[in-house]
C-alpha atoms as a PDB file:
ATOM      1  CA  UNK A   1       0.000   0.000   0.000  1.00  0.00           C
ATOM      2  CA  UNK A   2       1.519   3.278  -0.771  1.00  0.00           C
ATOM      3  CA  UNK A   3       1.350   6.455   1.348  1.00  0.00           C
ATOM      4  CA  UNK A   4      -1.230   8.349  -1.425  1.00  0.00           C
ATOM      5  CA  UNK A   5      -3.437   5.033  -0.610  1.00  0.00           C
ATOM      6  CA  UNK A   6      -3.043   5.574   3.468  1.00  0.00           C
ATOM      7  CA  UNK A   7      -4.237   9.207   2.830  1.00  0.00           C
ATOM      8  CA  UNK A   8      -6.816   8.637   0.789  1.00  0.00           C
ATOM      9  CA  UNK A   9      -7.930   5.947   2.868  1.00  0.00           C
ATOM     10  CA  UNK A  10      -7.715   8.421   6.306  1.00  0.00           C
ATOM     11  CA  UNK A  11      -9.523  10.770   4.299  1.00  0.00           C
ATOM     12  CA  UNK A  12     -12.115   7.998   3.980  1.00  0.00           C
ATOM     13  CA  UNK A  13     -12.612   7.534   7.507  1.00  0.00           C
ATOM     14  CA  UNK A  14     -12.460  11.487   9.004  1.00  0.00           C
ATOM     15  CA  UNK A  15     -15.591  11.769   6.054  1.00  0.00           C
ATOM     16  CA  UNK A  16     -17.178   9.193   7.701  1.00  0.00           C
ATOM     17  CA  UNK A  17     -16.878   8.506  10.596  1.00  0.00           C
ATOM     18  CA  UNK A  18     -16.019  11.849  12.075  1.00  0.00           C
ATOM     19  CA  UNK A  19     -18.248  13.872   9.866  1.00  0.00           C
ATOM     20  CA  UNK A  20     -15.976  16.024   8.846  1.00  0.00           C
ATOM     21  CA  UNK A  21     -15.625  18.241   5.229  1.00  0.00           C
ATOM     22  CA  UNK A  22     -12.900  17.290   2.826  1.00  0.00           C
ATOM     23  CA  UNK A  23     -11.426  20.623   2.541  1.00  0.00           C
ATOM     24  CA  UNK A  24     -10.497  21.194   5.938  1.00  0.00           C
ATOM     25  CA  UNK A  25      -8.217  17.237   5.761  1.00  0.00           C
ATOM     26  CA  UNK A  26      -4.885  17.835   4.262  1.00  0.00           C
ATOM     27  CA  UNK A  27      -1.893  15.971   5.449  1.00  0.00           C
ATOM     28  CA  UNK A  28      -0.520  18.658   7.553  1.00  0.00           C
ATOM     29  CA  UNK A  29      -4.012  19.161   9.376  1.00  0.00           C
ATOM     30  CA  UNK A  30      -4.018  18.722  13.230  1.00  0.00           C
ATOM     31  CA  UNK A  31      -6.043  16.277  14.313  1.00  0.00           C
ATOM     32  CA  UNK A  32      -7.003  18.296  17.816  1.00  0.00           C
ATOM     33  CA  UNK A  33      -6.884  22.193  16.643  1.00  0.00           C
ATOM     34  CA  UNK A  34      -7.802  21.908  13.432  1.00  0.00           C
ATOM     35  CA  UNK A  35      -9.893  18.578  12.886  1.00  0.00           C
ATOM     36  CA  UNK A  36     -11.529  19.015  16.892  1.00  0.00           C
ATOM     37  CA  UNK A  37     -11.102  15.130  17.463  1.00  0.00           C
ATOM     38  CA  UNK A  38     -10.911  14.520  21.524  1.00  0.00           C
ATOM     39  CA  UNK A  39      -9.083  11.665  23.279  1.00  0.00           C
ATOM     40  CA  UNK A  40     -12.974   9.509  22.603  1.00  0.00           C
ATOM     41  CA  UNK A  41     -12.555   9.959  19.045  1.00  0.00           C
ATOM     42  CA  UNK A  42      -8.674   8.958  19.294  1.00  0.00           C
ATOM     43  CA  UNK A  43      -9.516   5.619  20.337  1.00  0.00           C
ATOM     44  CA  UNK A  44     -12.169   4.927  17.726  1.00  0.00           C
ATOM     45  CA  UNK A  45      -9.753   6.023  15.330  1.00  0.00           C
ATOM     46  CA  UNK A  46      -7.929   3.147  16.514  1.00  0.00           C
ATOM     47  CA  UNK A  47     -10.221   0.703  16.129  1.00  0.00           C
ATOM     48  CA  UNK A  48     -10.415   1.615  12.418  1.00  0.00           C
ATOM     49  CA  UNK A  49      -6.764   1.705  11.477  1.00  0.00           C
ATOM     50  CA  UNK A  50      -6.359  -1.561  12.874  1.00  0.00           C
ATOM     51  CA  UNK A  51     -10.088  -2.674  10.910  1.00  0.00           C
ATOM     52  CA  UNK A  52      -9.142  -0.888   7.890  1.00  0.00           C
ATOM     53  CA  UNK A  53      -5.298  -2.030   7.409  1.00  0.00           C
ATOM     54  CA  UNK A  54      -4.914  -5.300   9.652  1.00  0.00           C
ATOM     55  CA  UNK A  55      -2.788  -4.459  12.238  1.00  0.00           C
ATOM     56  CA  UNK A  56      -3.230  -3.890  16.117  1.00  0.00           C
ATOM     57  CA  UNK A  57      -1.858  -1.749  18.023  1.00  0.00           C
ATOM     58  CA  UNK A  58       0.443  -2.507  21.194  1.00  0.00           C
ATOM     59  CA  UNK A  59      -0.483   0.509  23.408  1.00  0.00           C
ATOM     60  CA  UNK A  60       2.703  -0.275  25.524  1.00  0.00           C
ATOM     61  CA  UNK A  61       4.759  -0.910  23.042  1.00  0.00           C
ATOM     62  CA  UNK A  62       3.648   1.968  20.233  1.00  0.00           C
ATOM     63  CA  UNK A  63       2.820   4.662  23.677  1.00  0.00           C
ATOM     64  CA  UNK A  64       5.722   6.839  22.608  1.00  0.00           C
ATOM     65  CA  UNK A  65       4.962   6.520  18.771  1.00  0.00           C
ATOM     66  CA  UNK A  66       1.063   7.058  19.535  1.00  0.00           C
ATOM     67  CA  UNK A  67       1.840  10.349  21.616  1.00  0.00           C
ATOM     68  CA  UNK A  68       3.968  12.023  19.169  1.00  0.00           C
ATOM     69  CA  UNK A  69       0.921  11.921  16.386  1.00  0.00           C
ATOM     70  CA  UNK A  70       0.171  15.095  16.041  1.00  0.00           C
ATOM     71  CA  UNK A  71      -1.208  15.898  12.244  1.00  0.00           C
ATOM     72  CA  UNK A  72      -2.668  13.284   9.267  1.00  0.00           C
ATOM     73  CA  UNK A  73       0.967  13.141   7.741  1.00  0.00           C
ATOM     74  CA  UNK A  74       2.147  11.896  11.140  1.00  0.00           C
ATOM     75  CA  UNK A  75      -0.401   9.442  11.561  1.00  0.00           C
ATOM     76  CA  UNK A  76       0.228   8.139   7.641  1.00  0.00           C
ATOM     77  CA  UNK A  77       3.699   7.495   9.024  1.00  0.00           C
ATOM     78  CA  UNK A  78       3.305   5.534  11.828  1.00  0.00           C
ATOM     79  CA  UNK A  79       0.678   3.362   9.317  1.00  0.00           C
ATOM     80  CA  UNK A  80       3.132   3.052   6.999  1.00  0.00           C
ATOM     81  CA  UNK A  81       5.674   2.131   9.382  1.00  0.00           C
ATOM     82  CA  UNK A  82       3.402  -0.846  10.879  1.00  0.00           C
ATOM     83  CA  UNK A  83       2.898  -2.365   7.081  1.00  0.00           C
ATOM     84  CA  UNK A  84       6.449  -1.922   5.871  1.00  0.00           C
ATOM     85  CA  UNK A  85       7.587  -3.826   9.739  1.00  0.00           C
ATOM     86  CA  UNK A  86       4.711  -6.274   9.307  1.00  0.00           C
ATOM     87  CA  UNK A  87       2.650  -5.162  12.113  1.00  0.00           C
ATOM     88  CA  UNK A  88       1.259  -7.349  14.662  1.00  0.00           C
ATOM     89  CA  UNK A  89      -1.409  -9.312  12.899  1.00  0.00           C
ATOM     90  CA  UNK A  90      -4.921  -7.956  14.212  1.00  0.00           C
ATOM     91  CA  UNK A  91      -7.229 -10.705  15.581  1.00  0.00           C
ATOM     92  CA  UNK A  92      -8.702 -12.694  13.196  1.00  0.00           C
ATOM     93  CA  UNK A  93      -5.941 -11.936  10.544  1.00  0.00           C
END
């Protein structure tokens, strides 16, 4: 999957499930200031990265990597990082 396929994929999910207009997601958007998601809508987007590109995610072991997401590019990386590693397969997988 490349990164333009991540995006467009994110963009998929803040349209949907978070309701939110196309023109204010861009990959340098912040996901608290400028998008208004709260810690609630952090975990559900959670739930669908791991639903939407099969991985889980260890919140001991990906805390620091987690906490340091900050804007859609960042959170593109840290998918992109869990593909390219392998991930941990999600349940089910």
């Amino acid at each position: 999957m490349t990164r333009q396929e991540i995006y467009n994929t994110l963009v998929k999910v803040f349209k949907e499930y978070f309701e939110l207009e196309e023109a204010k997601i861009h990959p340098q958007a912040t996901l608290f200031d400028e998008l208004g998601l709260d810690s609630m809508d952090m975990v559900d987007l959670a739930v669908e990265m791991q639903t939407r590109f099969g991985f889980s995610i260890d919140k001991t072991a990906d805390e620091d990597k987690l906490r340091a997401i900050r804007t859609i590019d960042d959170l593109c990386s840290l998918i992109e990082e869990k593909i390219r590693s392998g991930g941990i397969p999600a349940p089910g997988r």
